[in-house]
N, C-alpha and C. Protein backbone atom coordinates (compact mmCIF):
# COMPACT_ATOMS: atom_id res chain seq x y z
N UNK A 1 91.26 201.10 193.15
CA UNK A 1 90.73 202.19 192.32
C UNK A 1 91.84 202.65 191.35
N UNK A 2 91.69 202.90 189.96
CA UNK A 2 92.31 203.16 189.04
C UNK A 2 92.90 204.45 188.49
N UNK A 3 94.11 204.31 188.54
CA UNK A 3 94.61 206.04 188.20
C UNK A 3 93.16 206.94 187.95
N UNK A 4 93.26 206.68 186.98
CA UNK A 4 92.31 207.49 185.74
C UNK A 4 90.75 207.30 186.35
N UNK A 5 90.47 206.59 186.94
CA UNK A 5 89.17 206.65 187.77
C UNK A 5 88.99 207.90 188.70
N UNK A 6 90.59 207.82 189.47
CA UNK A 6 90.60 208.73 190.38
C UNK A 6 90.31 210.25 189.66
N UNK A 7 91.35 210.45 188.94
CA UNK A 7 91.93 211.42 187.99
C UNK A 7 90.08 211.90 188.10
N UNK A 8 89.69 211.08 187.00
CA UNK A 8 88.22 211.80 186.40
C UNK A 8 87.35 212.06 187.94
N UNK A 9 87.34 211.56 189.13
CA UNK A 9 86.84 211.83 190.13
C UNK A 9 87.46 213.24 190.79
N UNK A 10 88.63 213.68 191.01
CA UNK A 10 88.99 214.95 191.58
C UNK A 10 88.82 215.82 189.88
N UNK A 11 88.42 215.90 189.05
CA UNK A 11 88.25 216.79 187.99
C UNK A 11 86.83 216.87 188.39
N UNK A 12 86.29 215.84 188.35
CA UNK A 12 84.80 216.31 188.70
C UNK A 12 84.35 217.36 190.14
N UNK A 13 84.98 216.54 190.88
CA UNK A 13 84.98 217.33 192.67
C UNK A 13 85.36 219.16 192.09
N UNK A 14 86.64 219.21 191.42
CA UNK A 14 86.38 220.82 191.12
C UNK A 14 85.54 221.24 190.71
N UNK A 15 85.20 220.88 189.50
CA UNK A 15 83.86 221.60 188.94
C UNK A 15 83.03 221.99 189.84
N UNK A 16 82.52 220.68 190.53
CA UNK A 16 81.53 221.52 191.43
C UNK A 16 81.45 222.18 192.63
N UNK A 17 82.58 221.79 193.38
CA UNK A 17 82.91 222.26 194.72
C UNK A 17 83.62 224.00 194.06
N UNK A 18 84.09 224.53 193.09
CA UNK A 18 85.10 225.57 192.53
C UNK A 18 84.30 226.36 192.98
N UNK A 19 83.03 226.20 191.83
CA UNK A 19 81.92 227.66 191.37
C UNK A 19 81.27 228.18 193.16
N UNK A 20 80.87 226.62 193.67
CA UNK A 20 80.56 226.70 195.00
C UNK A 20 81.41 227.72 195.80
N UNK A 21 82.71 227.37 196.22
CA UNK A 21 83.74 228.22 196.65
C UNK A 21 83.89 229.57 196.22
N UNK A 22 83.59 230.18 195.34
CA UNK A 22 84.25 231.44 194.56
C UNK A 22 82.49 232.07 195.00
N UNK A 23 81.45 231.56 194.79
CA UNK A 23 80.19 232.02 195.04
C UNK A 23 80.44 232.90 196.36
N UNK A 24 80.66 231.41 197.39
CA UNK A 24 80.96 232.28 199.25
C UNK A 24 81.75 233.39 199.62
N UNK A 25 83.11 233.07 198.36
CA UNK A 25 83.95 234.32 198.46
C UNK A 25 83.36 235.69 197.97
N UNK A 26 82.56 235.61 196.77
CA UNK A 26 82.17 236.88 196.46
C UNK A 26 81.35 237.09 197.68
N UNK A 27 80.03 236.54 198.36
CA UNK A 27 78.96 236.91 199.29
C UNK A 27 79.99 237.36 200.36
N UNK A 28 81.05 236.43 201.14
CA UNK A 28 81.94 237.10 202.20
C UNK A 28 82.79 238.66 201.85
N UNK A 29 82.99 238.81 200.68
CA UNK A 29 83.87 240.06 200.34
C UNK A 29 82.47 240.94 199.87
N UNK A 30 81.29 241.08 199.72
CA UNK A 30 80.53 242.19 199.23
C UNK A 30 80.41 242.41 197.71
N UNK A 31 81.09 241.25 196.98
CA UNK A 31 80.86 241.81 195.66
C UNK A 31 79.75 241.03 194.61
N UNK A 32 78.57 240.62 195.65
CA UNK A 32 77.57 240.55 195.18
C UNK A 32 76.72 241.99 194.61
N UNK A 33 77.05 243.13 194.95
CA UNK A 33 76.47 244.66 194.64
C UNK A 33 76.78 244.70 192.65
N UNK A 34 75.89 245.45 192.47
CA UNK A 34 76.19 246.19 190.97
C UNK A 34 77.40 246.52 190.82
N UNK A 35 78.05 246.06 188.94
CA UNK A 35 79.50 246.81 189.32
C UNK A 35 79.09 247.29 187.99
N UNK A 36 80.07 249.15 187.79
CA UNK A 36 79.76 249.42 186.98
C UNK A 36 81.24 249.96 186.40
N UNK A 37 81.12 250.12 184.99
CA UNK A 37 82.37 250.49 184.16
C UNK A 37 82.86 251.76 184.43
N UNK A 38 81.66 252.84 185.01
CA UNK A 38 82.01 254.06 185.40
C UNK A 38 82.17 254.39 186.40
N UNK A 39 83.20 255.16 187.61
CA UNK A 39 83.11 255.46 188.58
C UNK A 39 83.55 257.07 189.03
N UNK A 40 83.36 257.77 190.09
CA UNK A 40 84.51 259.12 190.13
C UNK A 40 85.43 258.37 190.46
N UNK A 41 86.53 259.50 189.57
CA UNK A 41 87.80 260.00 189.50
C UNK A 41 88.12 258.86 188.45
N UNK A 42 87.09 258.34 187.41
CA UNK A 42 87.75 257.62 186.26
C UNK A 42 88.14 258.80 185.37
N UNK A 43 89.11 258.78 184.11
CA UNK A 43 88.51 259.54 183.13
C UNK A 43 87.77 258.82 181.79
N UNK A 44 86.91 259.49 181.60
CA UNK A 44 85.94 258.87 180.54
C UNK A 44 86.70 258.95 179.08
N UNK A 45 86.85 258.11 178.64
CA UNK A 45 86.97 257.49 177.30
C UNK A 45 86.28 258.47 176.38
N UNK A 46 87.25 259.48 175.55
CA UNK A 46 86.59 260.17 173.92
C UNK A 46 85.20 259.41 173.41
N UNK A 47 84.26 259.89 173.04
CA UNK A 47 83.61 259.43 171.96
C UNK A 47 82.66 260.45 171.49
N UNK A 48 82.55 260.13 170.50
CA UNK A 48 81.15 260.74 169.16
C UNK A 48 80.32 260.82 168.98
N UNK A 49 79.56 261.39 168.86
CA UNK A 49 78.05 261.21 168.78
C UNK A 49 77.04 262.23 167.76
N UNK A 50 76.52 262.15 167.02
CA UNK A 50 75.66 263.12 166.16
C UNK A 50 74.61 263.77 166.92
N UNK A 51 74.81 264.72 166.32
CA UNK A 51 73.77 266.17 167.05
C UNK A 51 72.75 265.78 166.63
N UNK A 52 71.22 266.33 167.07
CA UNK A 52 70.51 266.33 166.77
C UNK A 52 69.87 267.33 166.46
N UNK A 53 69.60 267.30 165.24
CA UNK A 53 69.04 268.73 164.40
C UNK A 53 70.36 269.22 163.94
N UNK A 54 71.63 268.94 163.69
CA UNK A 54 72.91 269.55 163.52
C UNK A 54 73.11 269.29 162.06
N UNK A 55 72.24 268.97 161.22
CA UNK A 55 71.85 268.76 159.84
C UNK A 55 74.09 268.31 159.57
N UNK A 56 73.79 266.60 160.29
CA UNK A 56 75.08 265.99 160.01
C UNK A 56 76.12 266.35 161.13
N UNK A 57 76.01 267.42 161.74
CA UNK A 57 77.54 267.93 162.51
C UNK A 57 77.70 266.75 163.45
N UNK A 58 78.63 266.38 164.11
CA UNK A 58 78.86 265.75 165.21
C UNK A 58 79.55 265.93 166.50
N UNK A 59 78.88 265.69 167.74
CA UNK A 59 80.41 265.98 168.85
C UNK A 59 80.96 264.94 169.43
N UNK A 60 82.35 265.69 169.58
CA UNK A 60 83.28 265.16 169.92
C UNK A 60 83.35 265.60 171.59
N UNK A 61 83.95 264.86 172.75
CA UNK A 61 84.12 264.74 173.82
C UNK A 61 85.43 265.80 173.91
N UNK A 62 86.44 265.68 173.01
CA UNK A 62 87.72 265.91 173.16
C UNK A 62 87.55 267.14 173.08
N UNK A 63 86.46 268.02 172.23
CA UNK A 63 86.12 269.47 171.95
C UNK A 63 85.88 269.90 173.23
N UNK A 64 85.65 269.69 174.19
CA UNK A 64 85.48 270.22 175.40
C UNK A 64 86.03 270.14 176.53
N UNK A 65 86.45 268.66 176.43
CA UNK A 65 87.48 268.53 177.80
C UNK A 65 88.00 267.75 177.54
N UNK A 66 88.94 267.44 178.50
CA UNK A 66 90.23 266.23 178.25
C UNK A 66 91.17 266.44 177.21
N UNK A 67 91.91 265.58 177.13
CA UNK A 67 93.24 265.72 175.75
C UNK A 67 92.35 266.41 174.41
N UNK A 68 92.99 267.76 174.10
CA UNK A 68 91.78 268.07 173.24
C UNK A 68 92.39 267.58 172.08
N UNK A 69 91.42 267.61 170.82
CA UNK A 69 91.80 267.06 169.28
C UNK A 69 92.72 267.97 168.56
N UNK A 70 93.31 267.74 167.75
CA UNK A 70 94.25 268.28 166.85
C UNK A 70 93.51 270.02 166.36
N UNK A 71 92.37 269.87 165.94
CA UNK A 71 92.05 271.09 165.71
C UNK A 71 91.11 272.07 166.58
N UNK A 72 91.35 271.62 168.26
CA UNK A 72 90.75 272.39 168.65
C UNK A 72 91.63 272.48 170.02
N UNK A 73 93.62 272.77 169.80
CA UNK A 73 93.87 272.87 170.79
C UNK A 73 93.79 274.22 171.55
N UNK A 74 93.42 275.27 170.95
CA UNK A 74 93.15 276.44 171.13
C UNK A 74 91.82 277.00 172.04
N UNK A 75 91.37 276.07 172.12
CA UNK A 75 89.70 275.53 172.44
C UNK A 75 90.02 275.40 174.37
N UNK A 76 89.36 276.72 174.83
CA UNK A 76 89.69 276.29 176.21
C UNK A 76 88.62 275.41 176.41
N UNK A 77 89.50 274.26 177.77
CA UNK A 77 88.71 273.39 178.26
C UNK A 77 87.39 273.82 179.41
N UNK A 78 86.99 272.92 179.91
CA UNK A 78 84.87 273.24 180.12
C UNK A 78 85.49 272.00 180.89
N UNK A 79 84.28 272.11 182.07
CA UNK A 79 83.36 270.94 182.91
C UNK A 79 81.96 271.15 181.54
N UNK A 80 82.15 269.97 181.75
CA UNK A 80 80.91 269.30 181.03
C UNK A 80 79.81 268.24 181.84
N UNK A 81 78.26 268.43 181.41
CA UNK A 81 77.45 267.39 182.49
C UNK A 81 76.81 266.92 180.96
N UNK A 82 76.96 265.18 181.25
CA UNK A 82 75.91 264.90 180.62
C UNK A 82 75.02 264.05 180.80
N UNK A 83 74.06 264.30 180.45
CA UNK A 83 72.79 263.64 181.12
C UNK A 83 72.36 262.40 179.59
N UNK A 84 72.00 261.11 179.87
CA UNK A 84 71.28 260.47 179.64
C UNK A 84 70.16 259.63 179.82
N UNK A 85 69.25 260.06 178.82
CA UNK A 85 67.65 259.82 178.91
C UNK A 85 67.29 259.07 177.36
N UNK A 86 65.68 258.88 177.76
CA UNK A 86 65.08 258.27 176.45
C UNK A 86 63.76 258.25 176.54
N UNK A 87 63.50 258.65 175.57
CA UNK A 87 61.82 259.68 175.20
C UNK A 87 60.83 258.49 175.99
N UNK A 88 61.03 257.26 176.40
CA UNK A 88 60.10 256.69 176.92
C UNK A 88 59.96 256.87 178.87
N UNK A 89 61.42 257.36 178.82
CA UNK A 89 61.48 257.28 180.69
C UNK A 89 60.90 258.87 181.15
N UNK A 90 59.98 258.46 182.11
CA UNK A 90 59.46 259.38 183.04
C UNK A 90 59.81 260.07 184.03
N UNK A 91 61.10 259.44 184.44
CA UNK A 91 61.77 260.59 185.68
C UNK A 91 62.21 261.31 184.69
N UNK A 92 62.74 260.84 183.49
CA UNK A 92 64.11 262.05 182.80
C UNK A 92 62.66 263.42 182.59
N UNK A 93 61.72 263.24 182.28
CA UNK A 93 61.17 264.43 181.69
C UNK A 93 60.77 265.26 182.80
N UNK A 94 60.95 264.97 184.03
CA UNK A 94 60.79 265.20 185.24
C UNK A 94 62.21 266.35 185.55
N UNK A 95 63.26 265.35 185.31
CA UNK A 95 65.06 266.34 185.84
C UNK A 95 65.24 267.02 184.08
N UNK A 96 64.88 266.54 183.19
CA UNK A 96 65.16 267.41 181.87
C UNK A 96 65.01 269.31 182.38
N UNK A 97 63.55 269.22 182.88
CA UNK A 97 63.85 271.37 183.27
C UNK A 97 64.52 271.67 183.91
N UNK A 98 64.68 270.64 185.10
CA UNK A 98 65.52 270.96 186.18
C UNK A 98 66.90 271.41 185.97
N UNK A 99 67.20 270.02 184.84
CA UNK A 99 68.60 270.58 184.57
C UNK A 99 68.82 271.81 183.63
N UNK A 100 67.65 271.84 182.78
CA UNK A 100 68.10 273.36 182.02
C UNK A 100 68.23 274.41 182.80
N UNK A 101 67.24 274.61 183.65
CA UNK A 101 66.88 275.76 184.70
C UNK A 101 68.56 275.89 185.40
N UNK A 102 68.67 275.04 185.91
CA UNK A 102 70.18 274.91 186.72
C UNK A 102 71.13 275.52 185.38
N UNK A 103 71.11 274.54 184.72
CA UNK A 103 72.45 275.19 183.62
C UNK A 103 71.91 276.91 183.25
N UNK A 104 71.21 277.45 183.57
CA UNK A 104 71.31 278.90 183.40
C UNK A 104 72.27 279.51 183.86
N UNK A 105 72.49 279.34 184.86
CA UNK A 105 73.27 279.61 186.32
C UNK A 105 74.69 279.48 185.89
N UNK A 106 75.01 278.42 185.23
CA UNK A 106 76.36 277.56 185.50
C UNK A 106 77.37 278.26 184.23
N UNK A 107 76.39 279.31 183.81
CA UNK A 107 77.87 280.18 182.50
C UNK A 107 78.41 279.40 181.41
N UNK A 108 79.40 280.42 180.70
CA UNK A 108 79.74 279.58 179.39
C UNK A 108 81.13 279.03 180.06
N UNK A 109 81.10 278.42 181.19
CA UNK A 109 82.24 277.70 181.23
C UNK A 109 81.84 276.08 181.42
N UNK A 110 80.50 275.63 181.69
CA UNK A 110 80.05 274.62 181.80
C UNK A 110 79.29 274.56 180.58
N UNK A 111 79.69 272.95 179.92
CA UNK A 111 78.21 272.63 179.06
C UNK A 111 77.75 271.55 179.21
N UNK A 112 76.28 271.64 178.47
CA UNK A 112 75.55 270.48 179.07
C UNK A 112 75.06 269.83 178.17
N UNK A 113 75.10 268.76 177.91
CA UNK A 113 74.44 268.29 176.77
C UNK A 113 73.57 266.86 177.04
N UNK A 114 72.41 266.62 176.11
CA UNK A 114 71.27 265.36 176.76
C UNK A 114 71.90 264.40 175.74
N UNK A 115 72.06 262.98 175.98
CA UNK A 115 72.09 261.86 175.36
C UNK A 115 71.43 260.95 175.15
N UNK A 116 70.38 261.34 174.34
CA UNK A 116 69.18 260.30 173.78
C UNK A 116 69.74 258.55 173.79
N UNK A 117 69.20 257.81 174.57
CA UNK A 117 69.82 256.35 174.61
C UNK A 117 68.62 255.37 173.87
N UNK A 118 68.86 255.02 172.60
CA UNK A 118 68.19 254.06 172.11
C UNK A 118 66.95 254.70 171.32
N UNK A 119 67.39 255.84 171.03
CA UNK A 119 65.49 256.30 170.41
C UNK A 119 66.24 256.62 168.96
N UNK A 120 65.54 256.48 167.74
CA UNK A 120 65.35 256.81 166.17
C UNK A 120 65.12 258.05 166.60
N UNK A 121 65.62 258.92 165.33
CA UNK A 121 65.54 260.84 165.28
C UNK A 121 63.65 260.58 165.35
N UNK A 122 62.83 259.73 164.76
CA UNK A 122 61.10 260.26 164.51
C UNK A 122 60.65 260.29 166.29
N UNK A 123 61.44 259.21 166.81
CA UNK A 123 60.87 259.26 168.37
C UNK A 123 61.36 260.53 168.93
N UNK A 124 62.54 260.97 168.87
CA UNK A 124 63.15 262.13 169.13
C UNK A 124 62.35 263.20 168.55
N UNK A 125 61.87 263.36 167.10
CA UNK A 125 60.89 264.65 166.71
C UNK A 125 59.60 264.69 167.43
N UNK A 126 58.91 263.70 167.45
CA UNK A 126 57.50 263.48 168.27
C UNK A 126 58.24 263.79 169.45
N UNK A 127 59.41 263.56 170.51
CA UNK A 127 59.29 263.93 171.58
C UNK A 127 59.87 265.52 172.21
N UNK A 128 60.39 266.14 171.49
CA UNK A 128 60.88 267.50 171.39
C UNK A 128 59.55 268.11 171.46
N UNK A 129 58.86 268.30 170.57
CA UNK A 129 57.51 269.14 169.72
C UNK A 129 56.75 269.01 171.26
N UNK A 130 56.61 267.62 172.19
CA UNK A 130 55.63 267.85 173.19
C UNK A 130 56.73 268.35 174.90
N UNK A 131 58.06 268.22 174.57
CA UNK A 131 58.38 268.27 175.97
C UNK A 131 59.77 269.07 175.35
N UNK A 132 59.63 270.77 175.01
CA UNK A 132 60.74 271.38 174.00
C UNK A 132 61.93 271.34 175.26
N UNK A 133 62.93 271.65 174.64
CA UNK A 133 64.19 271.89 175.24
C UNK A 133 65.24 272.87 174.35
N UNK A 134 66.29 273.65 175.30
CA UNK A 134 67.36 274.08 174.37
C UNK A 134 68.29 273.54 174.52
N UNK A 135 68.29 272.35 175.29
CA UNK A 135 69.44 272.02 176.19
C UNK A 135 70.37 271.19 174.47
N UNK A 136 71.21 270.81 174.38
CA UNK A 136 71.51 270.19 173.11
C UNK A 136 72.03 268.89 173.33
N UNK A 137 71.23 268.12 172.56
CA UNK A 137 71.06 266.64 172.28
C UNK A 137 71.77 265.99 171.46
N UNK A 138 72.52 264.45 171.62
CA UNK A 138 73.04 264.18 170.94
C UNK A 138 72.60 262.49 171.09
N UNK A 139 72.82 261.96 169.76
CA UNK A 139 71.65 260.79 169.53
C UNK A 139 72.56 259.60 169.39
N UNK A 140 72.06 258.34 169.91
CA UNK A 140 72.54 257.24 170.63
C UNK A 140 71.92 255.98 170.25
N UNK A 141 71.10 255.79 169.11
CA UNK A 141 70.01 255.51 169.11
C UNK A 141 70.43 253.54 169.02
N UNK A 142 71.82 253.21 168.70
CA UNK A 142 71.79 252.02 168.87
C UNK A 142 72.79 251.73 170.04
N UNK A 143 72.89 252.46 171.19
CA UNK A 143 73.03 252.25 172.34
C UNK A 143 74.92 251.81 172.64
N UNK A 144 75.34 252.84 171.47
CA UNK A 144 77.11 251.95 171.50
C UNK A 144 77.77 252.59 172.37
N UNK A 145 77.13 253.91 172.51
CA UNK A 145 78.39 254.49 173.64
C UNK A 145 77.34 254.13 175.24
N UNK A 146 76.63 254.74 175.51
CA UNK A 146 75.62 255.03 176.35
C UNK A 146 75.53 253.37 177.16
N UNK A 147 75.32 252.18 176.30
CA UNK A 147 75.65 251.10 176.76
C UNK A 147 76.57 250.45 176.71
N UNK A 148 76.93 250.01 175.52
CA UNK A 148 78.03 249.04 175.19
C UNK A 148 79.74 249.46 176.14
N UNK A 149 79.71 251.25 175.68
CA UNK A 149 80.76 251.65 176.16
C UNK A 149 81.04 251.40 177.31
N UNK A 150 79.56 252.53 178.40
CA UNK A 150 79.76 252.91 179.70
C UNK A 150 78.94 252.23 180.12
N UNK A 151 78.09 251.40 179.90
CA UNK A 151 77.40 250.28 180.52
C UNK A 151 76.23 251.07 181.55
N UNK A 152 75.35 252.22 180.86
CA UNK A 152 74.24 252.87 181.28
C UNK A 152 73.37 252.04 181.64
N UNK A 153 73.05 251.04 182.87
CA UNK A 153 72.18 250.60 183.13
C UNK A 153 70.64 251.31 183.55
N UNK A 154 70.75 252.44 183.95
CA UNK A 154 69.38 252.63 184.85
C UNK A 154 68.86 254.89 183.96
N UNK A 155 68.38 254.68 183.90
CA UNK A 155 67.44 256.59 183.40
C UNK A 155 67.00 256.95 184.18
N UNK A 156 66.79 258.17 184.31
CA UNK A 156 68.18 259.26 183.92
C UNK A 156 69.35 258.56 184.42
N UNK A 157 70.85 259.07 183.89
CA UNK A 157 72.07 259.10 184.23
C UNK A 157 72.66 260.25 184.23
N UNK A 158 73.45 260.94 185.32
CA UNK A 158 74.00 261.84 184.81
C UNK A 158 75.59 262.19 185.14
N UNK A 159 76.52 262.79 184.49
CA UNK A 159 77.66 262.54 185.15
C UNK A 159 78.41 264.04 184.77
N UNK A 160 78.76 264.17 185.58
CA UNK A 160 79.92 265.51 185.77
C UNK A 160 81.07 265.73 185.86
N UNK A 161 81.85 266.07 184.50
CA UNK A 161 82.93 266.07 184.05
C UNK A 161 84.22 267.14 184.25
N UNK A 162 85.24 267.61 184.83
CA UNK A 162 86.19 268.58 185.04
C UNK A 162 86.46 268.89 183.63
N UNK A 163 87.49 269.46 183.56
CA UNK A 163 88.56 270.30 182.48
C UNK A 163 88.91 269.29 181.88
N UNK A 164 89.78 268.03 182.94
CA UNK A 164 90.41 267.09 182.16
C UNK A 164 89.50 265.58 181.74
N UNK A 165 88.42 265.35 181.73
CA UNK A 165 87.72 265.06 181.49
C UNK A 165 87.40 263.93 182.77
N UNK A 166 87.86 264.02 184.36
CA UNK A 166 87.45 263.13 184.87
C UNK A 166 86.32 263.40 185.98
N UNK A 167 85.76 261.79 185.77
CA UNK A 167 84.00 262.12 186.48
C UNK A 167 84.43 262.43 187.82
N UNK A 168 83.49 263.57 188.18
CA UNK A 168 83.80 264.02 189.28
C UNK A 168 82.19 263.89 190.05
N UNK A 169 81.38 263.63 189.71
CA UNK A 169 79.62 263.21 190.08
C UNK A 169 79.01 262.05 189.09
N UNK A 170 78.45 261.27 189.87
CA UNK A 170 77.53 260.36 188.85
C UNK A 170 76.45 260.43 189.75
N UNK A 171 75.01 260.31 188.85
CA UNK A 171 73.61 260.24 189.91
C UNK A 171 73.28 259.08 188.70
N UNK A 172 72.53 257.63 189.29
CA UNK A 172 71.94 256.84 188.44
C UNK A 172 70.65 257.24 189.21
N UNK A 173 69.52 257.58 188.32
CA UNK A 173 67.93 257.66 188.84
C UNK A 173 67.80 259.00 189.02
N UNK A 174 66.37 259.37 189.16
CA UNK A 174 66.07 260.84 189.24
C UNK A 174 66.37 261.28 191.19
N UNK A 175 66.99 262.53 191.36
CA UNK A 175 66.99 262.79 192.77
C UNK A 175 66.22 264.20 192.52
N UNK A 176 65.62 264.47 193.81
CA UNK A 176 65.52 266.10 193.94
C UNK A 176 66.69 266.65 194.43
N UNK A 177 67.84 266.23 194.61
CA UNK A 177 68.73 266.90 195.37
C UNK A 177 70.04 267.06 194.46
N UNK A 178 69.48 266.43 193.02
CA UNK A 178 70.29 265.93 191.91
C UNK A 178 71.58 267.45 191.86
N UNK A 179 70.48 268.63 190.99
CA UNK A 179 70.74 269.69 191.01
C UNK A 179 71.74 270.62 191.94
N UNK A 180 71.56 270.56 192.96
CA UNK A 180 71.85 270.76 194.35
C UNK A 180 73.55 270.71 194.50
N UNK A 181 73.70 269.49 194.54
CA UNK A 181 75.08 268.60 194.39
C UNK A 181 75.51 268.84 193.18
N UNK A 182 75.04 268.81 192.17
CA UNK A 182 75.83 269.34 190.89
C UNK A 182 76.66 271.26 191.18
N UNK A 183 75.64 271.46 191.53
CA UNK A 183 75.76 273.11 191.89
C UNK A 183 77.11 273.21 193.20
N UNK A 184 76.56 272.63 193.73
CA UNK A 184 78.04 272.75 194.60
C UNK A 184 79.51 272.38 194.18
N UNK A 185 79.40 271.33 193.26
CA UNK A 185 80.51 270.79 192.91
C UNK A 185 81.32 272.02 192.17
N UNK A 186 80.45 272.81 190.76
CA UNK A 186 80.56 273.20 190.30
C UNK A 186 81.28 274.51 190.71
N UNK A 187 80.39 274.95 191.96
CA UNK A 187 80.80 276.24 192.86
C UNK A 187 82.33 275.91 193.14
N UNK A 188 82.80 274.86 193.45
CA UNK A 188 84.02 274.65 194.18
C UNK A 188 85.07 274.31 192.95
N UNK A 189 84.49 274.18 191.74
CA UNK A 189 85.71 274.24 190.39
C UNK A 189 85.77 275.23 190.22
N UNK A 190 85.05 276.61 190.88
CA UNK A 190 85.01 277.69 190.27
C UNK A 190 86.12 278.60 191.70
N UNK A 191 86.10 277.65 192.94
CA UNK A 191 86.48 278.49 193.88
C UNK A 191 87.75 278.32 193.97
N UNK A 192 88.12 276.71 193.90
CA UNK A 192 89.76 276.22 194.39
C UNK A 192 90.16 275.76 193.36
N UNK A 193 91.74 276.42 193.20
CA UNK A 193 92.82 276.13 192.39
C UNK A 193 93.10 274.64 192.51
N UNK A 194 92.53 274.24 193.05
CA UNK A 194 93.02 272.15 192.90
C UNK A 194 91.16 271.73 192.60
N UNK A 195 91.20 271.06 192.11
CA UNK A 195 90.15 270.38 191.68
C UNK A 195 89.89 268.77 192.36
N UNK A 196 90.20 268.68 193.59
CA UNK A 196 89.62 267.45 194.42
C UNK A 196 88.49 267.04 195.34
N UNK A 197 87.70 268.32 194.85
CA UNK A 197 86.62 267.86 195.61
C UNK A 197 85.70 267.10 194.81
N UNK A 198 85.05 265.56 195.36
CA UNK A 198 84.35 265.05 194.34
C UNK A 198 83.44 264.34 195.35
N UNK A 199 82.17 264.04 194.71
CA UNK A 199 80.45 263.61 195.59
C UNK A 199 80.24 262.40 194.32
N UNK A 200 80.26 260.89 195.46
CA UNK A 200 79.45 259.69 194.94
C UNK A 200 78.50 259.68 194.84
N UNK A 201 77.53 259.47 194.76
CA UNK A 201 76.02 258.99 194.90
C UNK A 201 75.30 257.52 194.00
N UNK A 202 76.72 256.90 193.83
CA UNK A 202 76.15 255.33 193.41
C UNK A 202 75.50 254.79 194.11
C-alpha cells in the first residue's frame, strides 16, 4: 500500500469518524440544550434604538444605566426592564398590562421600556390604537439589536437590568409568576447595599 494511498485513507477516516466523536462529546457533556448570547450577571452591550412616536428622538442604554455617555454623566443611574414583543405574538399582549400595572409600583427609580422586534411603525400604529399602552416603546423593526445582537429567540423576552447595567433576571415566554420575581428582585435593590441577589429562569 502506497504512502499517499494511506495518507488519503487516514484524511478520510477523520472526516468522518471527527464530526462523529465531537457529536458524543457534546450529548455526554449536556451541550446539546439552547445556548444563548445572554445570560445573568452578563453586562449587556450599549445600544440604540428610536422611540416610537419620539418624532426622531432616540434611546440610548447608556442614559440609564451602565458606563453613562458623555452628556449624561450627571444622570443618576436606574434598574431598567426591558421587555421584548411584536404586534403579532399573543402571550406579549397578555404580560404587556401586567407589566405596566407592576411598573406603577416600581417608582422613578426603575424604567421600563417595550421593544418592538421586527414590526414597521404602520404595524406598530394599527397595534397601539387596539391594545393602548404608556409603557414607552422603542422600535426594532429590522431585528439588529433584539436579534442579531442578543440573539432574541422566543416572545415575550424580558430582562432586568441593575445600575450598572448587568442582567440580573431573564424570563424567555410568558409566566404568571413573571411579575412576581421581577418585584422581588427589585425589592432587594431597594433593600441591600450589595446588589447580588439574582433569579434564572432560562
Amino acid at each position: 500500500m502506497s504512502r499517499k494511498y494511506l495518507l488519503v485513507l487516514v484524511i478520510a477516516i477523520a472526516i468522518f469518524v471527527g464530526p462523529q466523536m465531537t457529536m458524543a462529546s457534546d450529548e455526554a457533556t449536556g451541550s446539546t440544550e439552547t445556548k444563548y448570547k445572554i445570560s445573568v450577571g452578563d453586562t449587556l452591550t450599549p445600544f440604540m434604538l428610536k422611540e416610537y412616536g419620539g418624532k426622531g428622538s432616540y434611546f440610548a442604554l447608556r442614559g440609564y444605566c451602565g458606563e453613562p455617555r458623555k452628556n449624561s454623566y450627571n444622570k443618576p443611574r436606574k434598574t431598567v426592564v426591558l421587555s421584548f414583543f411584536a404586534t403579532w405574538c399573543q402571550p406579549c399582549k397578555k404580560e404587556i398590562p401586567e407589566l405596566e400595572e407592576a411598573a406603577k409600583s416600581w417608582g422613578d427609580d426603575v424604567e421600563v421600556f417595550l421593544i418592538s422586534v421586527g414590526d414597521k411603525k404602520a404595524l406598530l400604529d394599527k397595534w397601539i390604537t387596539e391594545y393602548p399602552t404608556e409603557l414607552k416603546i422603542l422600535q426594532d423593526p429590522y431585528k439588529s439589536t433584539s436579534v442579531e445582537r442578543y440573539e432574541i429567540k422566543s416572545l415575550p423576552t424580558i430582562l432586568l437590568l441593575d445600575e450598572q447595567s448587568v442582567v440580573k433576571y431573564i424570563k424567555r415566554g410568558y409566566s404568571e409568576e413573571t411579575m412576581s420575581e421581577i418585584n422581588l428582585l427589585i425589592t432587594s435593590f431597594n433593600e441591600e447595599t450589595n446588589d447580588s441577589a439574582t433569579i434564572s429562569t432560562e
